[in-house]
N, C-alpha and C. Protein backbone atom coordinates (compact mmCIF):
# COMPACT_ATOMS: atom_id res chain seq x y z
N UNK A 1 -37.15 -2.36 15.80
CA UNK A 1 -36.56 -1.40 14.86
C UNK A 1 -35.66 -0.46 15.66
N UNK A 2 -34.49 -0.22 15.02
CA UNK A 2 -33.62 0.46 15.77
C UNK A 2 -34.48 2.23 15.52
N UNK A 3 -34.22 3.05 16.54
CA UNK A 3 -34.69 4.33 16.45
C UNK A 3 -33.66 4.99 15.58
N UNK A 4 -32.84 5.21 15.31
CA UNK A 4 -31.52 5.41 14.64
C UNK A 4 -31.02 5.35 12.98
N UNK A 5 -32.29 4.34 12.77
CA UNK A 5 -32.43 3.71 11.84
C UNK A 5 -32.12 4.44 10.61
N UNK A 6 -32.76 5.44 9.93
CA UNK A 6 -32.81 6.58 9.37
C UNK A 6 -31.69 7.42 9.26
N UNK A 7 -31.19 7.65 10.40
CA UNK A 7 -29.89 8.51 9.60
C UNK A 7 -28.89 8.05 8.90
N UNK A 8 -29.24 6.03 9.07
CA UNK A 8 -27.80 5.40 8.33
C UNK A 8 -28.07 5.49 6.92
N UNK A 9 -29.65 5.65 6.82
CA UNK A 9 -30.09 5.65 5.27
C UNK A 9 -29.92 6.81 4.97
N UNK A 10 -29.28 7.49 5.60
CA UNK A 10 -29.19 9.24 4.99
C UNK A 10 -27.53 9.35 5.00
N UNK A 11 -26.87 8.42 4.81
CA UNK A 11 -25.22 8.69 5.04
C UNK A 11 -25.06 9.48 5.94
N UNK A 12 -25.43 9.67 6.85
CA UNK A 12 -25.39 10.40 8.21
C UNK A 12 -24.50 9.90 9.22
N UNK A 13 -23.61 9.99 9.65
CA UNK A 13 -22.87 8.68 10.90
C UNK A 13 -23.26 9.59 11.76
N UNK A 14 -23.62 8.49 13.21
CA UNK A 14 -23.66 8.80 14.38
C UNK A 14 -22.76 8.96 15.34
N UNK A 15 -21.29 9.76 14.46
CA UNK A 15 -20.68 10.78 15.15
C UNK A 15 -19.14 9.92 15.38
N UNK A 16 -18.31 10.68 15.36
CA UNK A 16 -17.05 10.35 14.88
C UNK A 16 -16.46 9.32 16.49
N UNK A 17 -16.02 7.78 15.74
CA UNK A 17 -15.19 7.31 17.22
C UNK A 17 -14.08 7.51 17.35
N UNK A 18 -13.87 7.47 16.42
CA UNK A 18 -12.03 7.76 16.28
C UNK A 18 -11.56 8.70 15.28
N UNK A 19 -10.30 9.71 15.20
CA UNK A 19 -10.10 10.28 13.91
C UNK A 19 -10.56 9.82 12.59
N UNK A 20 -10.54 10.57 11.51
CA UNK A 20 -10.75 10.21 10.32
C UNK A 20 -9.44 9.71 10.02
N UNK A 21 -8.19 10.18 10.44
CA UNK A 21 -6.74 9.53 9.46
C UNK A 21 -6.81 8.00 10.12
N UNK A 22 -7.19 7.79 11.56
CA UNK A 22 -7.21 6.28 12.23
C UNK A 22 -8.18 5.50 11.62
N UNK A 23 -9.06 6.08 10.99
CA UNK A 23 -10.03 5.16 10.06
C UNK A 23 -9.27 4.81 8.59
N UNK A 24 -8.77 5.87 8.00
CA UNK A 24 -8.29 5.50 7.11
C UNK A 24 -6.93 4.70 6.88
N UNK A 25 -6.44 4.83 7.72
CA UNK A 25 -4.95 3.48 7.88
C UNK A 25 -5.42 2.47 7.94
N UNK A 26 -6.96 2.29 8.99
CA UNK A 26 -7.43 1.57 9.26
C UNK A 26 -7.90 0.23 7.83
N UNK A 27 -8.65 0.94 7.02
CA UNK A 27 -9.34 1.04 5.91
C UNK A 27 -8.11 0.41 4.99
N UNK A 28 -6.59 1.22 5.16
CA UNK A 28 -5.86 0.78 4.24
C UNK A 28 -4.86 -0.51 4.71
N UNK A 29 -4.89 -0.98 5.74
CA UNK A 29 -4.68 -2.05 6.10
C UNK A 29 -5.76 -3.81 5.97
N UNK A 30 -6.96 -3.31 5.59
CA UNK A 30 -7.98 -3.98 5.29
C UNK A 30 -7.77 -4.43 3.60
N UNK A 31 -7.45 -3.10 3.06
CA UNK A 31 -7.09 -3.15 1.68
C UNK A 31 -5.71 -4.06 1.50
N UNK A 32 -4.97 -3.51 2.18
CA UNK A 32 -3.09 -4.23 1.98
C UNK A 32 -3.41 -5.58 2.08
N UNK A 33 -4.32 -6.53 3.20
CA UNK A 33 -4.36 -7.77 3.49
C UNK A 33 -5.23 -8.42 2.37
N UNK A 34 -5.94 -7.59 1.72
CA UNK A 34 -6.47 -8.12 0.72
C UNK A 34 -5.69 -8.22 -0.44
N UNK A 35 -4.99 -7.32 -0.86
CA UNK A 35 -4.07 -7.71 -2.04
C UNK A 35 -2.88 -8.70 -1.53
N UNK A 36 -2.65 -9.06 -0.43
CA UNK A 36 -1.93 -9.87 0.16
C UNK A 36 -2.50 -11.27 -0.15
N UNK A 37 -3.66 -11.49 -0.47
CA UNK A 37 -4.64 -12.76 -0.55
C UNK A 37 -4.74 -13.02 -1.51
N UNK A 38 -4.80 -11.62 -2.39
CA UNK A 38 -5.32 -12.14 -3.93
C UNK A 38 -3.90 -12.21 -4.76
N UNK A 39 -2.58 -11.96 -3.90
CA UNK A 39 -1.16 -12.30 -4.56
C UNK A 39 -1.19 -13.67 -4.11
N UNK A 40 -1.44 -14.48 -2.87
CA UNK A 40 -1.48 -15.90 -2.34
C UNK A 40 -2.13 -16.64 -3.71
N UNK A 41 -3.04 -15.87 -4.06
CA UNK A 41 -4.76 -17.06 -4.92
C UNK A 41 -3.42 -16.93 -6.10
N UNK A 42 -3.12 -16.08 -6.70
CA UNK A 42 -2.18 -15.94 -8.10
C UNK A 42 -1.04 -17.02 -7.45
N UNK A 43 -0.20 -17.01 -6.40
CA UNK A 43 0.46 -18.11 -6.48
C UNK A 43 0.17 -19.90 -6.43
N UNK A 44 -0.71 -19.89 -5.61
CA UNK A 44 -1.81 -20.69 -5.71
C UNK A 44 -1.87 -21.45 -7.09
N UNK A 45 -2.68 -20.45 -7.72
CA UNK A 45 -2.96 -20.98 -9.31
C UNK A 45 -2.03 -21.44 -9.85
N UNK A 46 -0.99 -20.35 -10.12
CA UNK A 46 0.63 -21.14 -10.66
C UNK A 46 0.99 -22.43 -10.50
N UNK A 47 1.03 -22.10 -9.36
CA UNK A 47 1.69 -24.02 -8.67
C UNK A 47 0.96 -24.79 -9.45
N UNK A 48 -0.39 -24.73 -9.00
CA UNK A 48 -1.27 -25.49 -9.35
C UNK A 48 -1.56 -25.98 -11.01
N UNK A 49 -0.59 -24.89 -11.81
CA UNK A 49 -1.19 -24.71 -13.10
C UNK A 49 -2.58 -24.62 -13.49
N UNK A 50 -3.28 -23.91 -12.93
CA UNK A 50 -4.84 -23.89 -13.13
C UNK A 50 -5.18 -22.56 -12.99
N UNK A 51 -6.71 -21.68 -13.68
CA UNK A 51 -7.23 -20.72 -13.60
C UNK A 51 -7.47 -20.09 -12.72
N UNK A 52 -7.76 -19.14 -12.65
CA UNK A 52 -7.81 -18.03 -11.33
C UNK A 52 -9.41 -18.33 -10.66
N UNK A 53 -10.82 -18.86 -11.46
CA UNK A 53 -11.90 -19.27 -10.99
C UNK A 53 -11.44 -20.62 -10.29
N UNK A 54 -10.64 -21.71 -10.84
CA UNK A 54 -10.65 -23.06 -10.35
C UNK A 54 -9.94 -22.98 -8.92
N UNK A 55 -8.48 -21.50 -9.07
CA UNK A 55 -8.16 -21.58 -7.66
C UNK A 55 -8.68 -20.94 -6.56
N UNK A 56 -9.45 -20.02 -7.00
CA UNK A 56 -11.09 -19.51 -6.17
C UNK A 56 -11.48 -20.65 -5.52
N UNK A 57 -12.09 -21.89 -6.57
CA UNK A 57 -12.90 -23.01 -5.64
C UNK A 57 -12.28 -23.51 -4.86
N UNK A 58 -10.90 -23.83 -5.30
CA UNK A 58 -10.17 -24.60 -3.90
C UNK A 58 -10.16 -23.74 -3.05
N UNK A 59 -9.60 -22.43 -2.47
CA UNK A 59 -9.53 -21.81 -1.54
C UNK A 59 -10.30 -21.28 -1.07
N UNK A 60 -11.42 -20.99 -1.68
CA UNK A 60 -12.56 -20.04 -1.10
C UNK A 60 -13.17 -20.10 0.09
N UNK A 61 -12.56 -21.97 0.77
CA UNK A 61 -13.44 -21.73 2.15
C UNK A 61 -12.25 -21.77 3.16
N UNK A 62 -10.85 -21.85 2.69
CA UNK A 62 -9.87 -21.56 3.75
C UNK A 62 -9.62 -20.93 4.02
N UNK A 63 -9.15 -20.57 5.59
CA UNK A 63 -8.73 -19.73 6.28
C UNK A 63 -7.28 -18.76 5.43
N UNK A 64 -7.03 -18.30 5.93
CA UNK A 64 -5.91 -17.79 5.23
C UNK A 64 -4.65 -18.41 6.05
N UNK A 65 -4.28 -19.06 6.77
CA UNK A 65 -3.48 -20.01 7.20
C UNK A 65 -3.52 -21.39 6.25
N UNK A 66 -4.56 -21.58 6.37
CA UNK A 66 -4.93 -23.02 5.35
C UNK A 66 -4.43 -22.68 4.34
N UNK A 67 -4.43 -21.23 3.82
CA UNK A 67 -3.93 -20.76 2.16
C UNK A 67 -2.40 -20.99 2.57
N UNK A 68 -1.94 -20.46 3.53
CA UNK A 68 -0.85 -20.79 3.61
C UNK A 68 0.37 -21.82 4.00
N UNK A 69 -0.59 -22.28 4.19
CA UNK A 69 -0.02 -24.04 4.31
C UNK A 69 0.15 -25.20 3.01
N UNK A 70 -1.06 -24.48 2.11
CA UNK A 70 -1.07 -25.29 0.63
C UNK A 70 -0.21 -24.24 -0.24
N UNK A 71 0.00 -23.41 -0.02
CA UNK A 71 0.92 -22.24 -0.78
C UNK A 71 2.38 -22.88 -0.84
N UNK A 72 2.82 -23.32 0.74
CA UNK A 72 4.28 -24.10 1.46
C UNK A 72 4.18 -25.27 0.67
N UNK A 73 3.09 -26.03 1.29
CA UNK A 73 3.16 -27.13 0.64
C UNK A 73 3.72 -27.59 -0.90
N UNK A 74 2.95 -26.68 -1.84
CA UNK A 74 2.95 -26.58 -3.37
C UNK A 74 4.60 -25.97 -3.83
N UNK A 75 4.56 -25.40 -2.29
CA UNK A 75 5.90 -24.68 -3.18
C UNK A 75 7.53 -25.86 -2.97
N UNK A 76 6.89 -26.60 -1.75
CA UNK A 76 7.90 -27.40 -1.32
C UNK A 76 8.37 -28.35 -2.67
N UNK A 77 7.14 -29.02 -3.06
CA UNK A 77 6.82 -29.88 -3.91
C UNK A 77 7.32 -29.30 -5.25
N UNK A 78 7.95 -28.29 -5.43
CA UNK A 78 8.22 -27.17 -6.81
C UNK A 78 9.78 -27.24 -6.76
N UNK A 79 9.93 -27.16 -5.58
CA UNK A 79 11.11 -26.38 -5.23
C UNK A 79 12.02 -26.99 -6.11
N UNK A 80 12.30 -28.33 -6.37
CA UNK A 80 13.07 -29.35 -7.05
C UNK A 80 13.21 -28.75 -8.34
N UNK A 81 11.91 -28.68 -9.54
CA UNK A 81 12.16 -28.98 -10.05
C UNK A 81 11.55 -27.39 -10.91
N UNK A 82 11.57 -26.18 -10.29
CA UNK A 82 11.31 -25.03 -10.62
C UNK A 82 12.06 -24.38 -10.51
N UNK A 83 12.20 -23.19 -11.08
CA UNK A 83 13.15 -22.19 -10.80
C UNK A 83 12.41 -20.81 -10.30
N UNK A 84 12.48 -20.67 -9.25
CA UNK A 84 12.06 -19.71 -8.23
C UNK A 84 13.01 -18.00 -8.03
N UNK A 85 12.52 -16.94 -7.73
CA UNK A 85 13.05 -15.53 -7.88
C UNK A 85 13.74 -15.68 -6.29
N UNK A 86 14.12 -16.80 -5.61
CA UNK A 86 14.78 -16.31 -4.44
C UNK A 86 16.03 -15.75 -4.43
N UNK A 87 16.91 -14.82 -5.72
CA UNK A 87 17.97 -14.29 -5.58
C UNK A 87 19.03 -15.64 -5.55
N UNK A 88 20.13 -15.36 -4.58
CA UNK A 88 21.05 -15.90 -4.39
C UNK A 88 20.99 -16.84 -2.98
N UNK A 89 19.84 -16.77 -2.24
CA UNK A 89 19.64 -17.62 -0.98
C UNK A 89 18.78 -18.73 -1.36
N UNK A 90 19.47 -19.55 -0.25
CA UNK A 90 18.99 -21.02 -0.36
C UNK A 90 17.20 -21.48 -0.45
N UNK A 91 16.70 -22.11 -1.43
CA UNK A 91 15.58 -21.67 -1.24
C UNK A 91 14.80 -22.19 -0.66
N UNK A 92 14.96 -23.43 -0.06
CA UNK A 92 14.44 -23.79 1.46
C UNK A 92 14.09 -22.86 2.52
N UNK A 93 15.41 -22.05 2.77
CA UNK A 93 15.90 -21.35 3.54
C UNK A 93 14.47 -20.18 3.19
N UNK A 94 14.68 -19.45 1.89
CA UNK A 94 13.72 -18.55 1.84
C UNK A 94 12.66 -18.62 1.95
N UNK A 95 12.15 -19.92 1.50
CA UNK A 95 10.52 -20.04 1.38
C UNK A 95 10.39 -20.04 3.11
N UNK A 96 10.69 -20.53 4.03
CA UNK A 96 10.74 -20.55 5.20
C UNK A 96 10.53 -19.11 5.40
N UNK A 97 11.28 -18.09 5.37
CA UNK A 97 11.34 -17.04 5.54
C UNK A 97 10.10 -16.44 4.84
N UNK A 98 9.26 -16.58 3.75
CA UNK A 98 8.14 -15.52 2.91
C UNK A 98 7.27 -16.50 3.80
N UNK A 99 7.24 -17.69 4.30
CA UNK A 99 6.10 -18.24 5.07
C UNK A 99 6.12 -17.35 6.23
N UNK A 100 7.13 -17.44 7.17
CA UNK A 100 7.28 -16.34 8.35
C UNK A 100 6.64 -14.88 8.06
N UNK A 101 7.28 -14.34 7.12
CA UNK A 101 6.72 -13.07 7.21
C UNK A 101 5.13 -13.02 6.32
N UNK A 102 4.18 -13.84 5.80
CA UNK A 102 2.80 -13.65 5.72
C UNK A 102 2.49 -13.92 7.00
N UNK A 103 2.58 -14.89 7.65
CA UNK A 103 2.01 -15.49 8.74
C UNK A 103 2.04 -14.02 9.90
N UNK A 104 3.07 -13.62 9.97
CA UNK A 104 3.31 -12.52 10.90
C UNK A 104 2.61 -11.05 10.34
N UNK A 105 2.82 -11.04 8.60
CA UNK A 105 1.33 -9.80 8.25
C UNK A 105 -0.23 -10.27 8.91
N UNK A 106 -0.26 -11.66 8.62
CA UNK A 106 -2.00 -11.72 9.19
C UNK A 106 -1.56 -11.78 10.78
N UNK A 107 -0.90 -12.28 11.37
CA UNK A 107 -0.98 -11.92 12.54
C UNK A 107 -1.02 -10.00 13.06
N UNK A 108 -0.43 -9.45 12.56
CA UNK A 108 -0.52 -8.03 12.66
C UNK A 108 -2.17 -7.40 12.17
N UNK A 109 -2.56 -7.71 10.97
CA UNK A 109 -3.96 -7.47 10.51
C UNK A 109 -4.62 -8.45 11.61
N UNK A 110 -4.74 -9.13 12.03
CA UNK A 110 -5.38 -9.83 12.87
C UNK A 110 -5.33 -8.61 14.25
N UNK A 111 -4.44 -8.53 14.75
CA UNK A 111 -3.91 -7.51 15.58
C UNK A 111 -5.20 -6.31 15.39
N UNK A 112 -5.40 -5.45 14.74
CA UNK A 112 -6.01 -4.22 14.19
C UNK A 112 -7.32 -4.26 14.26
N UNK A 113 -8.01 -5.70 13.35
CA UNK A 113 -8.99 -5.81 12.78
C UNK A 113 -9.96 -6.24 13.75
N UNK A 114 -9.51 -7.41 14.93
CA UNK A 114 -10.05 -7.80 15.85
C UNK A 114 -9.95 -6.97 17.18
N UNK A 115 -9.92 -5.65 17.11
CA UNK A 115 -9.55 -5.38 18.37
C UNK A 115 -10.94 -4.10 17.99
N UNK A 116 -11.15 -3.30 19.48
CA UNK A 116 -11.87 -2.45 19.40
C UNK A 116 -11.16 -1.29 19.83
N UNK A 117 -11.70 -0.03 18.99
CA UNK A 117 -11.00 1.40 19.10
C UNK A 117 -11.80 2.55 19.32
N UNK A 118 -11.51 3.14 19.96
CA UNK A 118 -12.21 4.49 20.77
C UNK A 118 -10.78 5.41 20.96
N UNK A 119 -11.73 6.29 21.72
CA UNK A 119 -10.92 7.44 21.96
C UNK A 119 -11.00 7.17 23.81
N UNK A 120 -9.90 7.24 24.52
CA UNK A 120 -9.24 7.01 25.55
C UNK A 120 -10.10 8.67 26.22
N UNK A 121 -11.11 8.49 27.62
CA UNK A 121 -11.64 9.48 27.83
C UNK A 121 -10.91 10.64 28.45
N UNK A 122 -9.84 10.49 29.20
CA UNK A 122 -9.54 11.46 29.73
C UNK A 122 -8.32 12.21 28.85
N UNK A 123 -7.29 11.20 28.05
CA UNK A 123 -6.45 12.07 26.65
C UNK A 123 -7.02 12.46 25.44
N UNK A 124 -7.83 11.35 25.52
CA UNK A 124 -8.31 11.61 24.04
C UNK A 124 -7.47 11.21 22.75
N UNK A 125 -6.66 10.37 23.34
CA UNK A 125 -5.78 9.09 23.06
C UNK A 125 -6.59 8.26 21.64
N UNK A 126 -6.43 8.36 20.73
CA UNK A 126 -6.92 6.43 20.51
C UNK A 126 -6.04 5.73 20.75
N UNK A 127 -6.94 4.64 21.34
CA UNK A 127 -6.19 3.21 22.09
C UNK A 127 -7.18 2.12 21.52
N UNK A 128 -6.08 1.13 21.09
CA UNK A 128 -7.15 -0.66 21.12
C UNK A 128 -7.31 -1.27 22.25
N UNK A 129 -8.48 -1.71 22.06
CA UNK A 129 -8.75 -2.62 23.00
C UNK A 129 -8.84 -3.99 22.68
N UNK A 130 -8.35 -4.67 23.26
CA UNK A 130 -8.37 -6.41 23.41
C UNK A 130 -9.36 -7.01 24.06
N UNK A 131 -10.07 -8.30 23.82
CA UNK A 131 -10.48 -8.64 25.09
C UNK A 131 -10.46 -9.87 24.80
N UNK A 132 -10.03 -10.99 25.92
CA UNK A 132 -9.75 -12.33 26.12
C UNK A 132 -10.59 -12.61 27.34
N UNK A 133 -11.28 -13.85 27.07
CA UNK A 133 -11.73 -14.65 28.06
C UNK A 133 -10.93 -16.04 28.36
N UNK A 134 -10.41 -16.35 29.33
CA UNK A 134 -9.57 -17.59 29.50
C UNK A 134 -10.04 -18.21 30.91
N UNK A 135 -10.22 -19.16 31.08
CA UNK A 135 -10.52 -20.31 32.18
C UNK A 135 -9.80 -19.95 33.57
N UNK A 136 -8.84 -20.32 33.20
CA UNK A 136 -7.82 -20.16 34.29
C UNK A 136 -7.77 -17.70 34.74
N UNK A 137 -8.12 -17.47 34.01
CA UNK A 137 -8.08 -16.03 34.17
C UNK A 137 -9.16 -14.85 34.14
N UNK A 138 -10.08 -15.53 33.68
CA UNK A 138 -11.45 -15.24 33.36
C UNK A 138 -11.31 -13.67 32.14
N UNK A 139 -12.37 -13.05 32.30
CA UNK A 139 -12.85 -11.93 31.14
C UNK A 139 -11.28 -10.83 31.16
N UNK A 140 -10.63 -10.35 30.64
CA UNK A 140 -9.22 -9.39 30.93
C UNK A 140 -9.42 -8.19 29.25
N UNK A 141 -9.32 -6.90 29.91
CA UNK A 141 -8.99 -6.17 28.67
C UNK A 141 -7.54 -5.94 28.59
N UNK A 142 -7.21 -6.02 27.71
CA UNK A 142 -5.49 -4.82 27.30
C UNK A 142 -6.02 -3.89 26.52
N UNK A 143 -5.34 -2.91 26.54
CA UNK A 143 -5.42 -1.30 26.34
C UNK A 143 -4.04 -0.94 25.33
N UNK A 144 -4.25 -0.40 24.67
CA UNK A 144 -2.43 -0.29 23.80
C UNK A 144 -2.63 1.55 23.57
N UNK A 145 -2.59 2.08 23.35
CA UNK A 145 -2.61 3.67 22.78
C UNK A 145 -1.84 3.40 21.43
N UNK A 146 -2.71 3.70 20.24
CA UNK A 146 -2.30 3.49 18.87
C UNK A 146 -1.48 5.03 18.32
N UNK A 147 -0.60 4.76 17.84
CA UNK A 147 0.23 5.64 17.12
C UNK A 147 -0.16 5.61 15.47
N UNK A 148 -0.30 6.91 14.47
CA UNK A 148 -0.57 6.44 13.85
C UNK A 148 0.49 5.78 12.59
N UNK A 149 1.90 6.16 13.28
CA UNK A 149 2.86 6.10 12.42
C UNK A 149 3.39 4.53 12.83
N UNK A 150 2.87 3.81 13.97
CA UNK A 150 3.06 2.15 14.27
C UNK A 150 1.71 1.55 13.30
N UNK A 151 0.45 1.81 13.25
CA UNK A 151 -0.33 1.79 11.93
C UNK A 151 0.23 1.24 10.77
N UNK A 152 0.66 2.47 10.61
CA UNK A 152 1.26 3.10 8.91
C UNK A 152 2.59 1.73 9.09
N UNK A 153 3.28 1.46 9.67
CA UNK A 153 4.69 0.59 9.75
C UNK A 153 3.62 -0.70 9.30
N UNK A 154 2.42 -1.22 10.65
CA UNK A 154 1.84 -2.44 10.10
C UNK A 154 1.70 -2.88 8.81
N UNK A 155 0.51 -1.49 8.01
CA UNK A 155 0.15 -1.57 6.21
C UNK A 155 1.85 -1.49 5.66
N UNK A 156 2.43 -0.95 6.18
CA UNK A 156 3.82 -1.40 4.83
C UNK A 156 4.51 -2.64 4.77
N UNK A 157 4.45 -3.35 6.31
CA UNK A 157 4.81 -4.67 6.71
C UNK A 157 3.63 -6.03 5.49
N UNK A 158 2.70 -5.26 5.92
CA UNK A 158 1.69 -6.18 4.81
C UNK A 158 1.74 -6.09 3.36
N UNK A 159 2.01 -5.12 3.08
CA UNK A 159 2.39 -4.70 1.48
C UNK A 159 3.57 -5.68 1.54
N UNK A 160 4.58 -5.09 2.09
CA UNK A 160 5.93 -6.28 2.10
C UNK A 160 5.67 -7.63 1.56
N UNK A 161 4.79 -8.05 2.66
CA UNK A 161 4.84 -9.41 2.13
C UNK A 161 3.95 -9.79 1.22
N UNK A 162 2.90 -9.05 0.34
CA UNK A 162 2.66 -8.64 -0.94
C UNK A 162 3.56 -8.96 -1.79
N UNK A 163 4.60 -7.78 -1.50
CA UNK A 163 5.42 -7.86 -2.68
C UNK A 163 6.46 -8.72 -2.57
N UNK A 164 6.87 -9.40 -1.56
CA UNK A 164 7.53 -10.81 -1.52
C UNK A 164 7.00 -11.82 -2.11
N UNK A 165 5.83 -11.99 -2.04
CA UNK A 165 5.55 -13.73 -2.78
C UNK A 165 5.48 -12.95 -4.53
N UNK A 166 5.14 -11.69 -4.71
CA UNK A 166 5.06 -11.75 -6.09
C UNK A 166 6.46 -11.63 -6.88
N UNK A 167 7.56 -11.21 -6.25
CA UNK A 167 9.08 -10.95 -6.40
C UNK A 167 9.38 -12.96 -6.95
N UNK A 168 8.56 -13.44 -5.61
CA UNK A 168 8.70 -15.17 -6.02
C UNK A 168 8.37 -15.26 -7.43
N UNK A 169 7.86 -14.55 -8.25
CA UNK A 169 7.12 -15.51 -9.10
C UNK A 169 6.53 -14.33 -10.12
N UNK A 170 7.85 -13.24 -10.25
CA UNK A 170 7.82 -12.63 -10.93
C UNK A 170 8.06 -12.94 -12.72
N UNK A 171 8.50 -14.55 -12.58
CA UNK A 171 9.13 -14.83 -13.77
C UNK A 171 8.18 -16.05 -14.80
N UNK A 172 7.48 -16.40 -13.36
CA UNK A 172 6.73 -17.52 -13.61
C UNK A 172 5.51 -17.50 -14.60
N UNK A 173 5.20 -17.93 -15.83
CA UNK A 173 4.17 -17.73 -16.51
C UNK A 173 2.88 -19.13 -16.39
N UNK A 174 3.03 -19.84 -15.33
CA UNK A 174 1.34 -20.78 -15.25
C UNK A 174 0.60 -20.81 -15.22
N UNK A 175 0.20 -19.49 -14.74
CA UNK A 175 -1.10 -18.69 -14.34
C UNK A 175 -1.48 -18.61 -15.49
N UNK A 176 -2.86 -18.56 -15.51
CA UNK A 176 -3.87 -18.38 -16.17
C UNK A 176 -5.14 -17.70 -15.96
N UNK A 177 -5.44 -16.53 -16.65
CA UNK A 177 -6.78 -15.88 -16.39
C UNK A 177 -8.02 -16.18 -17.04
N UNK A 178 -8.87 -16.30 -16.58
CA UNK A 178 -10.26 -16.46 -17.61
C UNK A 178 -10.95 -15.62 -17.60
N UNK A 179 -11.25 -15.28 -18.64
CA UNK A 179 -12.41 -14.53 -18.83
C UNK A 179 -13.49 -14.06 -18.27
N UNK A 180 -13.51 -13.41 -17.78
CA UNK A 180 -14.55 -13.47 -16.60
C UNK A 180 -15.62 -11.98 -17.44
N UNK A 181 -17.01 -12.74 -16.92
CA UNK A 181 -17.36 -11.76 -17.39
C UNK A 181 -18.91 -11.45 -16.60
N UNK A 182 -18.50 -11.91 -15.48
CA UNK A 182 -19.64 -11.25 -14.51
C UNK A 182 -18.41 -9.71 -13.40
């Protein structure tokens, strides 16, 4: 039994690691990548012409790369014979481009989420920490000092591409909701 135990049951934290605003960018970048996922599952469904539970089952155990590979895929397979919100650019060209920039939001949330954060002892800095183990190089930390306004740039980069795939498919009516009632 942890000795400690008790104050978590008392909403008590055992004492601040990082600012409260670095938690909360934090917090809202967790949020952005999630509505980033649940705009993927809505395109998803479309393509697919199927319900928002049925495109749950297909995706529910992929990675979010895997989502985005059947997202490309579906959309490749569309491209012909749909009419898509890419403006006036080629839409090869674009879908290429909304693939690039999700791939590069989860790489950034990936960035954040996997890293560890403290306060830097002698500034009092927050900084991430990295840590890689590699063969050829063995155990290595990197150190970054977080800004919170490079943060704040990440969550709008992720919103972005939010609101890029839904700009796709702002027009599109396939989707389907069910009823849900749990």
């Amino acid at each position: 039994m942890f000795i400690q135990y008790d104050s978590y049951k008392n909403n008590e934290s055992p004492g601040p690691f990082i600012p409260d605003e670095y938690e909360l960018i934090l917090g809202r970048a967790i949020i952005a990548f999630s509505s980033l996922d649940v705009q993927l599952l809505v395109a998803i469904a479309s393509l697919l012409t199927v319900d928002d539970y049925e495109a749950e089952s297909i995706v529910a155990e992929m990675s979010f790369k895997n989502r985005i590979n059947l997202f490309s895929s579906l959309m490749k397979l569309r491209l012909s014979d749909t009419e898509f919100n890419f403006g006036k650019h080629d839409p090869k060209v674009a879908l290429s481009e909304l693939i690039s920039v999700c791939l590069k939001a989860e790489e950034l949330r990936n960035k954040l989420i996997h890293s560890q954060w403290d306060l830097e002892p002698t500034t009092q800095k927050v900084r991430r920490r990295k840590t890689t183990s590699k063969a050829s190089s063995g155990l290595k930390f990197q150190y970054e000092y977080a800004e919170l306004s490079e943060l704040n740039r990440i969550v709008n980069y992720i919103l972005y591409a939010t609101t890029c795939i839904g700009d796709v498919f702002n027009h599109f009516t396939d989707f389907k909701v069910r009823n849900r009632t749990a």
